[in-house]
Protein backbone atom coordinates (compact mmCIF):
# COMPACT_ATOMS: atom_id res chain seq x y z
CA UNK A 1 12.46 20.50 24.69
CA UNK A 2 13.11 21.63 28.35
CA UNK A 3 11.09 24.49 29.36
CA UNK A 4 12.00 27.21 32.15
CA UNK A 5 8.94 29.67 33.05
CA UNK A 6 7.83 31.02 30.10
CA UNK A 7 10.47 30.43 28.21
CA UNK A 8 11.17 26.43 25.78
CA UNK A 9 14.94 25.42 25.11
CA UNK A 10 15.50 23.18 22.04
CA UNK A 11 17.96 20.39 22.93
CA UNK A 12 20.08 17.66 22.25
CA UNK A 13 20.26 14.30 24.74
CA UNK A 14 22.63 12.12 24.04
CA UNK A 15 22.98 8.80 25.50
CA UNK A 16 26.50 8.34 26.71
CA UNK A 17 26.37 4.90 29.11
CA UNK A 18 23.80 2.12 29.27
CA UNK A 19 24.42 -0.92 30.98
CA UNK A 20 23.73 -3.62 30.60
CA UNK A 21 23.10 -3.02 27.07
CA UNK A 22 20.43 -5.56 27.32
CA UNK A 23 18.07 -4.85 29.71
CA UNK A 24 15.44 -7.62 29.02
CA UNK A 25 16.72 -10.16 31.52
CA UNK A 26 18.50 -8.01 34.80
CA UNK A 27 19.71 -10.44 37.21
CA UNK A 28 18.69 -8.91 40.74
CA UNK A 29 22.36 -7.75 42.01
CA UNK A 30 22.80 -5.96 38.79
CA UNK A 31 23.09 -2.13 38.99
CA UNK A 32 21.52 -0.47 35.80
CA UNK A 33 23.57 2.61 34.97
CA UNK A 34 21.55 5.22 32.51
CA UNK A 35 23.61 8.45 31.54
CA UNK A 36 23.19 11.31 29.14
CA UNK A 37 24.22 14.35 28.40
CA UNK A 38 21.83 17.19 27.18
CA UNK A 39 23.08 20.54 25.44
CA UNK A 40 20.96 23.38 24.11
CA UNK A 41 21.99 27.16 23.51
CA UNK A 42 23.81 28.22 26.77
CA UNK A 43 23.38 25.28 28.96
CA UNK A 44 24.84 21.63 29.07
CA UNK A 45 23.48 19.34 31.66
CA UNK A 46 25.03 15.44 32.53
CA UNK A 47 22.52 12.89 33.89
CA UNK A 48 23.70 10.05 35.91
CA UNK A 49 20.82 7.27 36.51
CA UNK A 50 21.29 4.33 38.69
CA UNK A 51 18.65 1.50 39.14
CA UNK A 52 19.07 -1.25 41.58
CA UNK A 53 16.31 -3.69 43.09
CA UNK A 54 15.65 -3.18 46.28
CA UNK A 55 13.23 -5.34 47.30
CA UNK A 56 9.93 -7.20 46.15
CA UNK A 57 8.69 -5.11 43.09
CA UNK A 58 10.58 -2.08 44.30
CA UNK A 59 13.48 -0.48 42.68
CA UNK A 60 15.57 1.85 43.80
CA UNK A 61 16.50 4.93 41.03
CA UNK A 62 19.49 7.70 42.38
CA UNK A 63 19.89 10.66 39.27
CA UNK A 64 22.97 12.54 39.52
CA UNK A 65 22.04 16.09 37.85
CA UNK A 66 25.01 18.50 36.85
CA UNK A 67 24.35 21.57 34.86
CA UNK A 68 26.70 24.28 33.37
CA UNK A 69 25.81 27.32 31.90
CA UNK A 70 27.53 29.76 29.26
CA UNK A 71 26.76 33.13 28.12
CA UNK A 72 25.20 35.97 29.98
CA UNK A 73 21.21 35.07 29.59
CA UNK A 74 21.20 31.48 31.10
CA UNK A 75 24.19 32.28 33.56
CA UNK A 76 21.25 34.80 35.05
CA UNK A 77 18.57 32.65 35.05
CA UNK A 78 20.90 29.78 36.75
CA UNK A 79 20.95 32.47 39.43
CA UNK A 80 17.85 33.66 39.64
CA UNK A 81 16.38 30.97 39.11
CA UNK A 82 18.03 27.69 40.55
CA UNK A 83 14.70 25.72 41.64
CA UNK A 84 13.57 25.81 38.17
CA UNK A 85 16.15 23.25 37.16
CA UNK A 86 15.31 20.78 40.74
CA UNK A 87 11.71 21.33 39.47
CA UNK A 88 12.34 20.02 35.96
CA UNK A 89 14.41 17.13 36.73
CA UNK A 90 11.55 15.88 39.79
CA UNK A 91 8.78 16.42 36.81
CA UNK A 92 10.81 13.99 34.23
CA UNK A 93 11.17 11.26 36.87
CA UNK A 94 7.53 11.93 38.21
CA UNK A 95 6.99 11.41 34.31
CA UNK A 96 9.01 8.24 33.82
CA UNK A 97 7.73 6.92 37.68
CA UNK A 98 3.97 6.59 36.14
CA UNK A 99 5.14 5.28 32.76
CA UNK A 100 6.75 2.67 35.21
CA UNK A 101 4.44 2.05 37.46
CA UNK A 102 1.07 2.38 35.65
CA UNK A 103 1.91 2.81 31.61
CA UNK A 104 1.08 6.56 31.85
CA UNK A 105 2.61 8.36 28.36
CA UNK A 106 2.80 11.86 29.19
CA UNK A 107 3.20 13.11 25.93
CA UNK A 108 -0.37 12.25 25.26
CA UNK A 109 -1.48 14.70 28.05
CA UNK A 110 -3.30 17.62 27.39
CA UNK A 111 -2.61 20.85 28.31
């Protein structure tokens, strides 16, 4: 569920790369590569994730974002409203940053 303003859009993620596959044991120089792509009603987004170590209990994480929009009523709020998308994508690695770091499960927040 991705939510814009007001308004909640029901989607679909789909993993589409993961490697390694087996991410128990990493060796250091490895670079972790996490995609997806998530489509909903008007929108499709990609999300390219990439994890390296870089340094003493410090990792590195670059997300590619690409979003593409059909039909009239997301086309408009892509325009009017480009930040809202930015402001998403910070929140879910905000999200996943103090799962990380500290074991934080967001979806047991309260509102």
């Amino acid at each position: 569920m991705m939510q814009m303003g007001q308004r909640k859009l029901e989607c679909t993620e789909t993993i589409t790369r993961r490697e390694p596959a087996d991410l128990r044991e990493i060796p250091k120089t490895t670079v972790v590569h996490f995609d997806r792509e998530i489509a909903g009603e008007g929108m499709w987004s990609a999300v390219r994730d990439r994890l390296t170590e870089s340094g003493p209990e410090t990792t590195l994480w670059e997300s590619e974002n690409e979003y593409r929009f059909s039909g009239f009523m997301m086309k408009l709020v892509a325009l009017l409203m480009p930040g809202a998308f930015r402001k998403q994508s910070q929140q879910h690695m905000q999200d996943f940053k103090a799962f990380a770091e500290r074991g934080e499960d967001v979806r047991e927040a309260t509102d």
